[in-house]
PDB file of N, CA and C in Angstrom:
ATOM      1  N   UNK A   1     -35.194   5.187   5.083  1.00  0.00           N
ATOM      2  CA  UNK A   1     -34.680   4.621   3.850  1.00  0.00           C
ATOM      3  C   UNK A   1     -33.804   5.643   3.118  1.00  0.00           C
ATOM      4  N   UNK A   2     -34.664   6.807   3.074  1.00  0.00           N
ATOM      5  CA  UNK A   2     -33.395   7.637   2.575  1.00  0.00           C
ATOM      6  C   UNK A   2     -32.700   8.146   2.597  1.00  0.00           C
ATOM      7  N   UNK A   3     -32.329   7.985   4.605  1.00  0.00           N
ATOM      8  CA  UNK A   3     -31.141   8.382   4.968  1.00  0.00           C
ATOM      9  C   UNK A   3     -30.066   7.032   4.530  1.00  0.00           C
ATOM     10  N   UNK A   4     -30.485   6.302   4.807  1.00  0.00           N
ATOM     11  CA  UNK A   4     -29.395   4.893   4.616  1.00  0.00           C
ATOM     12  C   UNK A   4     -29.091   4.893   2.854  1.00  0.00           C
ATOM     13  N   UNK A   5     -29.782   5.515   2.240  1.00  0.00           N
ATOM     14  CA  UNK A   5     -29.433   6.067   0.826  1.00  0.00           C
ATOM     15  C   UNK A   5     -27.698   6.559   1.012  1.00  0.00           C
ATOM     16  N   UNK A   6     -28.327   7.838   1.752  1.00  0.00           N
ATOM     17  CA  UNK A   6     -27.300   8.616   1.726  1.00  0.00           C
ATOM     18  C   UNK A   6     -25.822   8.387   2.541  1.00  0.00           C
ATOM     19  N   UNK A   7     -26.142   7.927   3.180  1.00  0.00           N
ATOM     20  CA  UNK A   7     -24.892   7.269   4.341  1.00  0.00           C
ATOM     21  C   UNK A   7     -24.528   5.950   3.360  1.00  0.00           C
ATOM     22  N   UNK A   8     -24.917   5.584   2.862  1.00  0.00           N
ATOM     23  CA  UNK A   8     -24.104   4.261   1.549  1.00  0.00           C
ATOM     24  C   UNK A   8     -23.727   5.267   0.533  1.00  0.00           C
ATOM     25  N   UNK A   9     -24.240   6.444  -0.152  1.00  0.00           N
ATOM     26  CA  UNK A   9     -23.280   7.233  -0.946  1.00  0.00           C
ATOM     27  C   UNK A   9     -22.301   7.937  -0.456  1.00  0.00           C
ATOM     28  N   UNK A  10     -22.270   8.309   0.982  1.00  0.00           N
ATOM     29  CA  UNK A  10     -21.405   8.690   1.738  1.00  0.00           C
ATOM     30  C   UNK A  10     -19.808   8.087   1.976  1.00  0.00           C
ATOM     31  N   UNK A  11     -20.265   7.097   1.736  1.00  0.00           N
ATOM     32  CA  UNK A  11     -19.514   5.955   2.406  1.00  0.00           C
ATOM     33  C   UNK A  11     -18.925   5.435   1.048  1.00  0.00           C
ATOM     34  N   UNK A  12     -19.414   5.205  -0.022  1.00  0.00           N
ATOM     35  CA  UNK A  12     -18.834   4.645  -1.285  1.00  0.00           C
ATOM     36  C   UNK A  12     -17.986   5.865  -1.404  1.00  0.00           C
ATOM     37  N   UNK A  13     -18.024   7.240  -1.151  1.00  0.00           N
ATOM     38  CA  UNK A  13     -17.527   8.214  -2.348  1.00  0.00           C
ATOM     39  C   UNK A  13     -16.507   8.519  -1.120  1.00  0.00           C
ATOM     40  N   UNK A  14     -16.317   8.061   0.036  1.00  0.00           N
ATOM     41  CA  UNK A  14     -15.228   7.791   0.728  1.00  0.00           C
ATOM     42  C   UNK A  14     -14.175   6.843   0.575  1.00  0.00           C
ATOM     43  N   UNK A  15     -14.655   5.733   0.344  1.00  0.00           N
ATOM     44  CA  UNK A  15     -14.146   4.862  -0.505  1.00  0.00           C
ATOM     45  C   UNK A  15     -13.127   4.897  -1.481  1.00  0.00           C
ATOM     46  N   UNK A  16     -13.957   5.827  -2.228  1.00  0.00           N
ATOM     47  CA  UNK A  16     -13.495   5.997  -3.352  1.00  0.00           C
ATOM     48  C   UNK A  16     -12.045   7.103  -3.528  1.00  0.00           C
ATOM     49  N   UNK A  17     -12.115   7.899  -2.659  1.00  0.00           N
ATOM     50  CA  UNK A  17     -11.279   8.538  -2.396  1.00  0.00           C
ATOM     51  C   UNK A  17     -10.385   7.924  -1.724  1.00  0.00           C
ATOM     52  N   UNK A  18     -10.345   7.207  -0.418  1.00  0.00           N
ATOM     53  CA  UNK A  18      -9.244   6.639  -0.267  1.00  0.00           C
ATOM     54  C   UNK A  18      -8.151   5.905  -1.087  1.00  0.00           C
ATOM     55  N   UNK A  19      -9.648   5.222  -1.955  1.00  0.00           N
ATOM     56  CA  UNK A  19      -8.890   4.518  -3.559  1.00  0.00           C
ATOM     57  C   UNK A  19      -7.787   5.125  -4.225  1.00  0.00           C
ATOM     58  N   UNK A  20      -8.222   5.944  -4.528  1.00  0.00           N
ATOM     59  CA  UNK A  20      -7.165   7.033  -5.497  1.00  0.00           C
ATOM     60  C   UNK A  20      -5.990   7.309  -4.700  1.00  0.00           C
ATOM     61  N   UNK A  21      -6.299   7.482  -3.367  1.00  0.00           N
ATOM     62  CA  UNK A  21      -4.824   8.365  -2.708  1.00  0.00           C
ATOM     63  C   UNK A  21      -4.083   6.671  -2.323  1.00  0.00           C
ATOM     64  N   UNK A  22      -5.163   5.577  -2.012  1.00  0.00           N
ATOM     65  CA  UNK A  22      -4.201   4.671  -2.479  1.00  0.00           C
ATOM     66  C   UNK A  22      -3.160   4.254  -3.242  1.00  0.00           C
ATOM     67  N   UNK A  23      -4.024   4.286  -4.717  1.00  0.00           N
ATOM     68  CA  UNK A  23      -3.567   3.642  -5.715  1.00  0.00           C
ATOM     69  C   UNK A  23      -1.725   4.788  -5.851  1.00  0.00           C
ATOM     70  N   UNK A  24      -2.027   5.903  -5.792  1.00  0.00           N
ATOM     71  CA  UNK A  24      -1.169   7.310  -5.668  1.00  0.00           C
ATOM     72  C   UNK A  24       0.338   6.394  -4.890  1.00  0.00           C
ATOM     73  N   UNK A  25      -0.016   6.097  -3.614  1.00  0.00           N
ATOM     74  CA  UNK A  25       0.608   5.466  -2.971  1.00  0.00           C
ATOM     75  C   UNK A  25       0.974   4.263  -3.096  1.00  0.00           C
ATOM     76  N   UNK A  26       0.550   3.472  -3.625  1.00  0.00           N
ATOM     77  CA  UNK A  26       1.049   2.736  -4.797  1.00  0.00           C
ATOM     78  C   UNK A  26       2.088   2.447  -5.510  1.00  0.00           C
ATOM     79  N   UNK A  27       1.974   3.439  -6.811  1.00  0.00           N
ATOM     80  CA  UNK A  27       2.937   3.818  -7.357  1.00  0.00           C
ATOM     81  C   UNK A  27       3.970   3.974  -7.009  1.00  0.00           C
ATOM     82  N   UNK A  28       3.807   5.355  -5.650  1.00  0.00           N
ATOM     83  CA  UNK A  28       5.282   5.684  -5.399  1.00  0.00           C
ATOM     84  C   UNK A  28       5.919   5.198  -4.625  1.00  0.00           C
ATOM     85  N   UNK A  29       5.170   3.989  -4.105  1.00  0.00           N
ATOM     86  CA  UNK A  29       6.117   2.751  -3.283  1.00  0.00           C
ATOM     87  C   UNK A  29       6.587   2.252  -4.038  1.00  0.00           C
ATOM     88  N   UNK A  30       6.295   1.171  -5.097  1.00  0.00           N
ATOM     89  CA  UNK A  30       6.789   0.397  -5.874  1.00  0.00           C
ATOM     90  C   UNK A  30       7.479   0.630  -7.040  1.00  0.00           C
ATOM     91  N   UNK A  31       6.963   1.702  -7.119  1.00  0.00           N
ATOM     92  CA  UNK A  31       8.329   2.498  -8.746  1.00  0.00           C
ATOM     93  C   UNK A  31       8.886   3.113  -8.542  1.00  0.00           C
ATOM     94  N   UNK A  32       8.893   4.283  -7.102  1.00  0.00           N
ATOM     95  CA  UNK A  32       9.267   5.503  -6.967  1.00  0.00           C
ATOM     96  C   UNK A  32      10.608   5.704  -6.122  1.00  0.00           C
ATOM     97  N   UNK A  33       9.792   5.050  -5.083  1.00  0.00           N
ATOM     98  CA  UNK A  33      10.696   5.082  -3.578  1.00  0.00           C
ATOM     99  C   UNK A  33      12.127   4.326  -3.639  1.00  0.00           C
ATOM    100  N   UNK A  34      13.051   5.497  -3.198  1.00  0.00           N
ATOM    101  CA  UNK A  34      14.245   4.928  -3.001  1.00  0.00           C
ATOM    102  C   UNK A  34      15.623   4.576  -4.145  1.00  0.00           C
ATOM    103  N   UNK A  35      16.549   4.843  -3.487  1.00  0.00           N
ATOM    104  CA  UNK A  35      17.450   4.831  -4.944  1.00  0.00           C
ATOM    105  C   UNK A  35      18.095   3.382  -5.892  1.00  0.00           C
ATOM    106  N   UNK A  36      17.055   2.545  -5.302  1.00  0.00           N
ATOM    107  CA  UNK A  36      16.863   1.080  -5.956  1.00  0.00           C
ATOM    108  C   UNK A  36      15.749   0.658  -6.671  1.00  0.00           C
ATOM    109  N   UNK A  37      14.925   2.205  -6.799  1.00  0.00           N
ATOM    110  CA  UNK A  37      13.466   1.970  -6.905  1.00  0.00           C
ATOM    111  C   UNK A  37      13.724   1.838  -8.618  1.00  0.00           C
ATOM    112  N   UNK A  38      12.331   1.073  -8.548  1.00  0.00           N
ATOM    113  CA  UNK A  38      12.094   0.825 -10.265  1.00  0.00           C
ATOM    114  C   UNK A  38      12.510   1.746 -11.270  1.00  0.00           C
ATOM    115  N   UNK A  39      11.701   2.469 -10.804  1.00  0.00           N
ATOM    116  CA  UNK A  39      12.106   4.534 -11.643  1.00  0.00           C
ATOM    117  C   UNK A  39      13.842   4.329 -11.624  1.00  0.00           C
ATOM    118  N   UNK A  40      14.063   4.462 -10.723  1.00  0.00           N
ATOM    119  CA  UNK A  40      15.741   4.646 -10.438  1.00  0.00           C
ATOM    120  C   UNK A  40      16.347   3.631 -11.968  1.00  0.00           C
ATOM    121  N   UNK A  41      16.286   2.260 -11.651  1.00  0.00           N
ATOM    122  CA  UNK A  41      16.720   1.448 -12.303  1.00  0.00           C
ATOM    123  C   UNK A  41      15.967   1.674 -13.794  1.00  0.00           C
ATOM    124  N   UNK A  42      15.002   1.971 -14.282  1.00  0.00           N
ATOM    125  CA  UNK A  42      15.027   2.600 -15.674  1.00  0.00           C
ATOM    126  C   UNK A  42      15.817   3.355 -16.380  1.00  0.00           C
ATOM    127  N   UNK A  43      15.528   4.211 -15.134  1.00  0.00           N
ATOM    128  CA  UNK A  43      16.062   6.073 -15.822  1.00  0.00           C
ATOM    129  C   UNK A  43      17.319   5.662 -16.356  1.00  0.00           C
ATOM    130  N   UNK A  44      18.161   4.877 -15.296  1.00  0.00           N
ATOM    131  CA  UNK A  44      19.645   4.872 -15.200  1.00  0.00           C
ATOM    132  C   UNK A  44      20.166   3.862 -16.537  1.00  0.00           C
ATOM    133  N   UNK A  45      19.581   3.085 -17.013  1.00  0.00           N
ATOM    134  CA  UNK A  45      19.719   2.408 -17.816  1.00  0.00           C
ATOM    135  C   UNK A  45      20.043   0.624 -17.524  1.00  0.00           C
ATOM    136  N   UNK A  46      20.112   0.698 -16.139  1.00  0.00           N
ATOM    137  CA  UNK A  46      20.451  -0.135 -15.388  1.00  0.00           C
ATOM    138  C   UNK A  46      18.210  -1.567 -14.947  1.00  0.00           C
ATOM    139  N   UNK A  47      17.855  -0.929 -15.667  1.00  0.00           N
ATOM    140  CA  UNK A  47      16.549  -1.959 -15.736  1.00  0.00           C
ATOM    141  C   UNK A  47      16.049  -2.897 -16.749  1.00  0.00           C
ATOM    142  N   UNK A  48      15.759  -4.050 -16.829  1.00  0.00           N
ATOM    143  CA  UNK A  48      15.574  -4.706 -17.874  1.00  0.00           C
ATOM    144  C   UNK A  48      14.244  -4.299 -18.590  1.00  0.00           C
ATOM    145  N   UNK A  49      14.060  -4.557 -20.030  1.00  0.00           N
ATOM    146  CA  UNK A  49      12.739  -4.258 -20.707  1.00  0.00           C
ATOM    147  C   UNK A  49      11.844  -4.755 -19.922  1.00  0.00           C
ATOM    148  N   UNK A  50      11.617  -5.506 -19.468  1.00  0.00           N
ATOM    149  CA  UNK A  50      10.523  -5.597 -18.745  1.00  0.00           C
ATOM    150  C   UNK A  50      10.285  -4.988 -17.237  1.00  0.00           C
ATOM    151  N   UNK A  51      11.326  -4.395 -16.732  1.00  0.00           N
ATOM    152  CA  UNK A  51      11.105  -3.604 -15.664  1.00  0.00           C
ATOM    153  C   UNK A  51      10.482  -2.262 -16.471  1.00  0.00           C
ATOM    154  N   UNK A  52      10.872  -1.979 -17.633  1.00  0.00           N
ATOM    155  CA  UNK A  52      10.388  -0.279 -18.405  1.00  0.00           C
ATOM    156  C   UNK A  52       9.444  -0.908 -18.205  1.00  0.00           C
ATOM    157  N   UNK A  53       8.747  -1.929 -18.878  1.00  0.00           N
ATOM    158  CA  UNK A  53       7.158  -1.811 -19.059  1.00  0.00           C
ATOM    159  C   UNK A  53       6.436  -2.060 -18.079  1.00  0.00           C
ATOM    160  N   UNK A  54       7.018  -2.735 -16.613  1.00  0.00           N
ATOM    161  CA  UNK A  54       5.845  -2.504 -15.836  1.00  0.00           C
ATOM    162  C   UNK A  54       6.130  -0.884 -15.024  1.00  0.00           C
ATOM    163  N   UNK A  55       6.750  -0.164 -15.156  1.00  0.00           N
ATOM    164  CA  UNK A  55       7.276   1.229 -15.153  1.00  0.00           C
ATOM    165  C   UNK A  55       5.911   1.890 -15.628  1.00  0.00           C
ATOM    166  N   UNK A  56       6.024   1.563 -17.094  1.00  0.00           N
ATOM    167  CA  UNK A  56       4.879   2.452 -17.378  1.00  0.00           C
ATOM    168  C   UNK A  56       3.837   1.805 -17.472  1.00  0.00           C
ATOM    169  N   UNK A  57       3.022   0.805 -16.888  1.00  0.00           N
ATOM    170  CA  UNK A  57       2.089   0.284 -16.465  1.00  0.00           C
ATOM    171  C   UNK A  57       1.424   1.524 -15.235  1.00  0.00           C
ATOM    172  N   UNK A  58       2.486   1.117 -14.437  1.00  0.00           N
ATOM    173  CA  UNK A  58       2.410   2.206 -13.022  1.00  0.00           C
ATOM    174  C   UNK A  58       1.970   3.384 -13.722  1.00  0.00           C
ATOM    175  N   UNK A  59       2.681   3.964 -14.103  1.00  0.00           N
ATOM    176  CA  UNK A  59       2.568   5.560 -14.394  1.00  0.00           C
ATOM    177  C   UNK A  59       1.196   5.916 -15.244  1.00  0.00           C
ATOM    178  N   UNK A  60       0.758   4.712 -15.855  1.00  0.00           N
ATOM    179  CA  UNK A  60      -0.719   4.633 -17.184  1.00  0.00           C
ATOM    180  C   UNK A  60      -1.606   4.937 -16.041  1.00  0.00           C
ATOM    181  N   UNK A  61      -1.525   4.507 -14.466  1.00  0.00           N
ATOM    182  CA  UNK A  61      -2.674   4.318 -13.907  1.00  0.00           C
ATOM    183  C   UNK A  61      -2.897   6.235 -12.677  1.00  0.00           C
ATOM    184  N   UNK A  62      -1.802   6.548 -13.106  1.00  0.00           N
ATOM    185  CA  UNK A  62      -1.593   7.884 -12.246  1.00  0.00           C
ATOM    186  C   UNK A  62      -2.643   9.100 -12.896  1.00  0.00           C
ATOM    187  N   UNK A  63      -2.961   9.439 -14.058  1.00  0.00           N
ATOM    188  CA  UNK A  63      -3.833  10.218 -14.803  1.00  0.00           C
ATOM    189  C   UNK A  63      -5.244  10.828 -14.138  1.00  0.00           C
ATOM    190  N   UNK A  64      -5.461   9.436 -13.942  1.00  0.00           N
ATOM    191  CA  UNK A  64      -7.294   9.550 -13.578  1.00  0.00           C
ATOM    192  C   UNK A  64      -7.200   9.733 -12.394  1.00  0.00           C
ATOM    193  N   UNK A  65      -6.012   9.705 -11.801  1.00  0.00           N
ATOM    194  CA  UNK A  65      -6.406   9.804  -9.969  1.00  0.00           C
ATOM    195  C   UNK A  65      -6.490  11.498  -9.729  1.00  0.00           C
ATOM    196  N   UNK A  66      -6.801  11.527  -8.218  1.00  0.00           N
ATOM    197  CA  UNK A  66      -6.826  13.096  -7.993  1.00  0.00           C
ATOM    198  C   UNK A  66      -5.820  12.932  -6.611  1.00  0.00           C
ATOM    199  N   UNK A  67      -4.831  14.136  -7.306  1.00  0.00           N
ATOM    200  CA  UNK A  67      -3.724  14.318  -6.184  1.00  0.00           C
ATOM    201  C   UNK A  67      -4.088  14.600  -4.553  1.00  0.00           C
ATOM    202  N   UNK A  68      -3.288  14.300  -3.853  1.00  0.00           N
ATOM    203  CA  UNK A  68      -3.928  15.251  -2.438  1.00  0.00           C
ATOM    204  C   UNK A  68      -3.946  16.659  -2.245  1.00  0.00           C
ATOM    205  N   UNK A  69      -3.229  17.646  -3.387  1.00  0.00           N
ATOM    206  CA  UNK A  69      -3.094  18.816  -3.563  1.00  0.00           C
ATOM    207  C   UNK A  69      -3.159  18.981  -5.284  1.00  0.00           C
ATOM    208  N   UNK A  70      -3.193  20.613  -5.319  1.00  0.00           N
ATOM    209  CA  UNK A  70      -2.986  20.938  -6.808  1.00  0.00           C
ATOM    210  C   UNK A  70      -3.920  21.271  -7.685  1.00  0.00           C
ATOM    211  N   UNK A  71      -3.818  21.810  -8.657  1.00  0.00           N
ATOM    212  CA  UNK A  71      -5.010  21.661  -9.796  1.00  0.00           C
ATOM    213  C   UNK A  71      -4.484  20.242 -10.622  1.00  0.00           C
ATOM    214  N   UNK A  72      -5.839  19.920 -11.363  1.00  0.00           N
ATOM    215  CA  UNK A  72      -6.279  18.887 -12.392  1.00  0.00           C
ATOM    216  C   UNK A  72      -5.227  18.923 -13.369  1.00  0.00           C
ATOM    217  N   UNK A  73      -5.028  20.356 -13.702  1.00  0.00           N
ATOM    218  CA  UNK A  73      -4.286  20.397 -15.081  1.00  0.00           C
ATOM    219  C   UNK A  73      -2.713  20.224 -14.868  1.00  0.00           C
ATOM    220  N   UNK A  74      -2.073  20.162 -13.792  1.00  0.00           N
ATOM    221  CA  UNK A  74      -0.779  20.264 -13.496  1.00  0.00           C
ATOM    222  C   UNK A  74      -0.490  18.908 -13.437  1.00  0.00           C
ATOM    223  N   UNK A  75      -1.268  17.987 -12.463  1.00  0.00           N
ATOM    224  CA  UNK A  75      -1.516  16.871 -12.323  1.00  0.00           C
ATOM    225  C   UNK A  75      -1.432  16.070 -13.758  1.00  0.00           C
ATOM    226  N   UNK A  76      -2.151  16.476 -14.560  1.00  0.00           N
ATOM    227  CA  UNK A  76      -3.186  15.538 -15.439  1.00  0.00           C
ATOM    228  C   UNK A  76      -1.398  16.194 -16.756  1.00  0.00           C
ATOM    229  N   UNK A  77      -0.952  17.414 -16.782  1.00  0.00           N
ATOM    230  CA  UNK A  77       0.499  17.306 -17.282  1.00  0.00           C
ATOM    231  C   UNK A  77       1.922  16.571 -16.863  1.00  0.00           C
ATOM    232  N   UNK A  78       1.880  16.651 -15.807  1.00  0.00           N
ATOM    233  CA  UNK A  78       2.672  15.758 -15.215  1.00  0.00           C
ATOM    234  C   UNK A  78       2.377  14.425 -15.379  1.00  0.00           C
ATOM    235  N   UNK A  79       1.881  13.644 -14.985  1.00  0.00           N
ATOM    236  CA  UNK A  79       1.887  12.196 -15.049  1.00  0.00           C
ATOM    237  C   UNK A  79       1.629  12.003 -16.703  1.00  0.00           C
ATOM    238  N   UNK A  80       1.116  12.348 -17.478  1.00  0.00           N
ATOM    239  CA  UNK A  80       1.450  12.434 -19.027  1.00  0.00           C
ATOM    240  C   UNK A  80       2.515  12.113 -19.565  1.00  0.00           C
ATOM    241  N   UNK A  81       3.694  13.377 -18.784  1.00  0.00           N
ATOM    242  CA  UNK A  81       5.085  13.463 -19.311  1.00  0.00           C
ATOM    243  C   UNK A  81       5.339  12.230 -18.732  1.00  0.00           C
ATOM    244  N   UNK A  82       5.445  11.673 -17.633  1.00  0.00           N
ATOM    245  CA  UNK A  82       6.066  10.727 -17.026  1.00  0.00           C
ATOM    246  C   UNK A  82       5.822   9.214 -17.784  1.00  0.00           C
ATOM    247  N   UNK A  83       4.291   9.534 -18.421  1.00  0.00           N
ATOM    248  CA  UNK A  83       4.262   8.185 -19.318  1.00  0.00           C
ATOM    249  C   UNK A  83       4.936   8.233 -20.496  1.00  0.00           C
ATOM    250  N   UNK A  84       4.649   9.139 -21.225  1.00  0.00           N
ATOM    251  CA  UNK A  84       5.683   9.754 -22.079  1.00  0.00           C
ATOM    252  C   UNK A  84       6.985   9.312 -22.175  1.00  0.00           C
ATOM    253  N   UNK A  85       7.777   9.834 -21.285  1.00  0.00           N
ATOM    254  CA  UNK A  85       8.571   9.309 -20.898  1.00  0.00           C
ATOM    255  C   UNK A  85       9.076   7.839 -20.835  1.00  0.00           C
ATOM    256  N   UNK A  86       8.303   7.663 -20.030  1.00  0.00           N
ATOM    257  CA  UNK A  86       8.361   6.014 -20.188  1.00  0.00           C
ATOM    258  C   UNK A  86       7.998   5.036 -21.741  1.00  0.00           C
ATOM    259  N   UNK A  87       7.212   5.675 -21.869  1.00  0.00           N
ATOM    260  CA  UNK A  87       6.694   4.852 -23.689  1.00  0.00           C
ATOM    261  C   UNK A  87       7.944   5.064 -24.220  1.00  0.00           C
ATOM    262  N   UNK A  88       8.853   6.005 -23.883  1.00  0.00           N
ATOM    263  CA  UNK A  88       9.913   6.499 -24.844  1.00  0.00           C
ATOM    264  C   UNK A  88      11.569   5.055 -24.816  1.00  0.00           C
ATOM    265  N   UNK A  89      11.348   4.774 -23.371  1.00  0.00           N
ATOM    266  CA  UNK A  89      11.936   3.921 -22.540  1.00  0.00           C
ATOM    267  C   UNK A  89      11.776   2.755 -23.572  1.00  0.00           C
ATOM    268  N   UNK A  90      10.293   2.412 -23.501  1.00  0.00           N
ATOM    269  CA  UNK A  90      10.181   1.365 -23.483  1.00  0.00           C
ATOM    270  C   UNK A  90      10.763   0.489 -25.075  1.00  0.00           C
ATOM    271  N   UNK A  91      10.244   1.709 -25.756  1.00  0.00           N
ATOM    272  CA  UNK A  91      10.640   2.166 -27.496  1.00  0.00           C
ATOM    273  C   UNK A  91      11.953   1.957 -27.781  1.00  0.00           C
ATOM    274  N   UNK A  92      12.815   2.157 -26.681  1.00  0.00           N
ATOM    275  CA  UNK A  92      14.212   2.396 -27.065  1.00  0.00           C
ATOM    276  C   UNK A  92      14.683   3.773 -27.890  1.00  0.00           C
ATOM    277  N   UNK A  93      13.805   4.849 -27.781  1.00  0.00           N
ATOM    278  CA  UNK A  93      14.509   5.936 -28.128  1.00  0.00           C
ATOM    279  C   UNK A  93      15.519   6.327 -27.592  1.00  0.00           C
ATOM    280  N   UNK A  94      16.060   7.494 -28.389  1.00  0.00           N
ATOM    281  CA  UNK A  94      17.561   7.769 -28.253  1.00  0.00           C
ATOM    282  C   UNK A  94      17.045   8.982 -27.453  1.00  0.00           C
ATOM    283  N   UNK A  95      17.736   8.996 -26.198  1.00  0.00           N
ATOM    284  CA  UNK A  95      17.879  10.118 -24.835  1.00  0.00           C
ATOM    285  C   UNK A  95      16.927   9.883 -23.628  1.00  0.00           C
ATOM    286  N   UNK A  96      16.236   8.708 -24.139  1.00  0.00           N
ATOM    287  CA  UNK A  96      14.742   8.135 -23.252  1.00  0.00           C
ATOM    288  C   UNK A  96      15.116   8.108 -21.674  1.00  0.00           C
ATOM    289  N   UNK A  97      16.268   7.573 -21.811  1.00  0.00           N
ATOM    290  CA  UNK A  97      16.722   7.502 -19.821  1.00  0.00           C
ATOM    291  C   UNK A  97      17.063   8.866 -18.936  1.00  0.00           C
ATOM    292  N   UNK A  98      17.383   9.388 -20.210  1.00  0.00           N
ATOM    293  CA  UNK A  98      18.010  11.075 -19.405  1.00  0.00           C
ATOM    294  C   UNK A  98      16.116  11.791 -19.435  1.00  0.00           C
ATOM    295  N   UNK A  99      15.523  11.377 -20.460  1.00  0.00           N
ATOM    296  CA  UNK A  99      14.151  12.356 -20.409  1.00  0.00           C
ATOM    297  C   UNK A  99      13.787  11.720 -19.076  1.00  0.00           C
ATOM    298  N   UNK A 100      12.824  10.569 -18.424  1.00  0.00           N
ATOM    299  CA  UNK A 100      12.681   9.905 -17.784  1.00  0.00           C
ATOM    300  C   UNK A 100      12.880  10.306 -16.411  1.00  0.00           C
ATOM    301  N   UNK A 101      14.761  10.592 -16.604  1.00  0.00           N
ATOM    302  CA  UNK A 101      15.274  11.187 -15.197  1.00  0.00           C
ATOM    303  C   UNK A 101      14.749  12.498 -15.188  1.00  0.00           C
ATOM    304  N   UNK A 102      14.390  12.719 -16.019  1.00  0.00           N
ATOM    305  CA  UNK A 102      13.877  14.662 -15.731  1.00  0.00           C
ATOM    306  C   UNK A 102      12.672  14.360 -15.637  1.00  0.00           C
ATOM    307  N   UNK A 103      11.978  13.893 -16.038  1.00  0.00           N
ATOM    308  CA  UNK A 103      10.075  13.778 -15.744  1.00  0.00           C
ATOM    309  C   UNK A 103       9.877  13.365 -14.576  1.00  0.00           C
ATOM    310  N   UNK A 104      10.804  11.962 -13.820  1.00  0.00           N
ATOM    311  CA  UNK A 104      10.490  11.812 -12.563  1.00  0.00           C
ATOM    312  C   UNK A 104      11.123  12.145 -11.217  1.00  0.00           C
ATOM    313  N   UNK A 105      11.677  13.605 -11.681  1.00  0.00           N
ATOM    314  CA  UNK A 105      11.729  14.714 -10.151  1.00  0.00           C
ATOM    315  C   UNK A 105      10.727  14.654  -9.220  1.00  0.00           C
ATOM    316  N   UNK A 106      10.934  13.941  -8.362  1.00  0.00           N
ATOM    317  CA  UNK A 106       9.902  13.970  -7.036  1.00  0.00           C
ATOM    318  C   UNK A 106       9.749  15.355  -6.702  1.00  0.00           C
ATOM    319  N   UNK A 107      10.472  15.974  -6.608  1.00  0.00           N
ATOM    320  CA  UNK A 107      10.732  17.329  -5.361  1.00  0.00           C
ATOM    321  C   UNK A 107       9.487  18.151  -6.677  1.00  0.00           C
ATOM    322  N   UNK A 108       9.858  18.444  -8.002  1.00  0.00           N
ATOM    323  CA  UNK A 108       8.905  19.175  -8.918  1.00  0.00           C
ATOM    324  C   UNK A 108       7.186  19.022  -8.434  1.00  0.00           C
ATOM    325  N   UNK A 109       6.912  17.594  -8.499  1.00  0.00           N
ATOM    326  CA  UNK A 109       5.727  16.911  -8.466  1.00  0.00           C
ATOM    327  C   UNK A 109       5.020  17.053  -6.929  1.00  0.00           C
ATOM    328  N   UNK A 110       6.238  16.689  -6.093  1.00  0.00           N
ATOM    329  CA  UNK A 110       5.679  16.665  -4.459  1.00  0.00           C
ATOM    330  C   UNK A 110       5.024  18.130  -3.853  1.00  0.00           C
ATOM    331  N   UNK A 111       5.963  19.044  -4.400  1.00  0.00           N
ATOM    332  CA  UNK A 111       6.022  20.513  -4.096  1.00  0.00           C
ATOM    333  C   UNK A 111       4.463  20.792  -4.978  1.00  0.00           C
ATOM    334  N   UNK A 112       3.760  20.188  -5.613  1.00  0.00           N
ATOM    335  CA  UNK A 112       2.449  21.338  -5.915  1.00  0.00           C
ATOM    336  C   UNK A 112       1.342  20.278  -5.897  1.00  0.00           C
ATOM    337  N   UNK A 113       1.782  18.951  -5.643  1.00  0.00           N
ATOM    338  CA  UNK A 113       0.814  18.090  -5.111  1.00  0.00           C
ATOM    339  C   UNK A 113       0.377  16.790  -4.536  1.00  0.00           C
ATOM    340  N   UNK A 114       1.547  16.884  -3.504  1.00  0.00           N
ATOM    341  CA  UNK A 114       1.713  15.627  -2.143  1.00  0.00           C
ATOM    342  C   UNK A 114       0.394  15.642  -1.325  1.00  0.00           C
ATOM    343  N   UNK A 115       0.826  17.224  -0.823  1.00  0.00           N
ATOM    344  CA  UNK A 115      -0.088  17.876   0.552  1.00  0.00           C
ATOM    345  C   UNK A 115       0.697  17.151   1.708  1.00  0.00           C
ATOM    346  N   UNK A 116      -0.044  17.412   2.802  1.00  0.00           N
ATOM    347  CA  UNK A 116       0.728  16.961   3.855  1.00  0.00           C
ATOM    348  C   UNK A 116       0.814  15.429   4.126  1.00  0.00           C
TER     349      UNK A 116
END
């Protein structure tokens, strides 16, 4: 019995991890990827209000996950700015598309926590 305990916590907290590097993957399919990608069409000014807000829908859910590399705190700053960013979008502040394009540098983000 209390091995089958442990092989079901085993197994959930596997789970659970796949979850996250899911959800990770996720994101950067559907907002990220490609120079038609959602992100793209924000930043540029070229997305409708309702593409910003499901923009930063995406990005609200990046926080709590755990990268495949990196520390917590780099992570947990980064995707911040990127909502940030985006709230700023969504607001219609003045410079919001140029911030946006600077928060969502892949190469910054990939380089300290893609992993392989």
């Amino acid at each position: 019995m209390k091995t089958t305990l442990i092989l079901l916590a085993l197994a959930a907290f596997a789970g659970l991890t796949t979850a996250q590097a899911d959800q990770i993957e996720v994101v950067m399919k559907e907002a990220m990827k490609g120079n038609n990608s959602l992100h793209s069409k924000v930043a540029t000014g070229k997305g409708t209000p309702d593409d910003a807000k499901k923009l930063l829908e995406y990005f609200k859910t990046l926080p709590s996950e755990t990268p495949p590399e990196g520390d917590a705190a780099s992570w947990k700053e980064k995707t911040e700015t990127l909502i940030a960013a985006a709230q700023g979008v969504v607001e219609g502040k003045p410079g919001a598309n140029k911030t946006l394009q600077e928060a969502g540098n892949c190469k910054a983000c990939h380089n300290v926590h893609k992993g392989q």
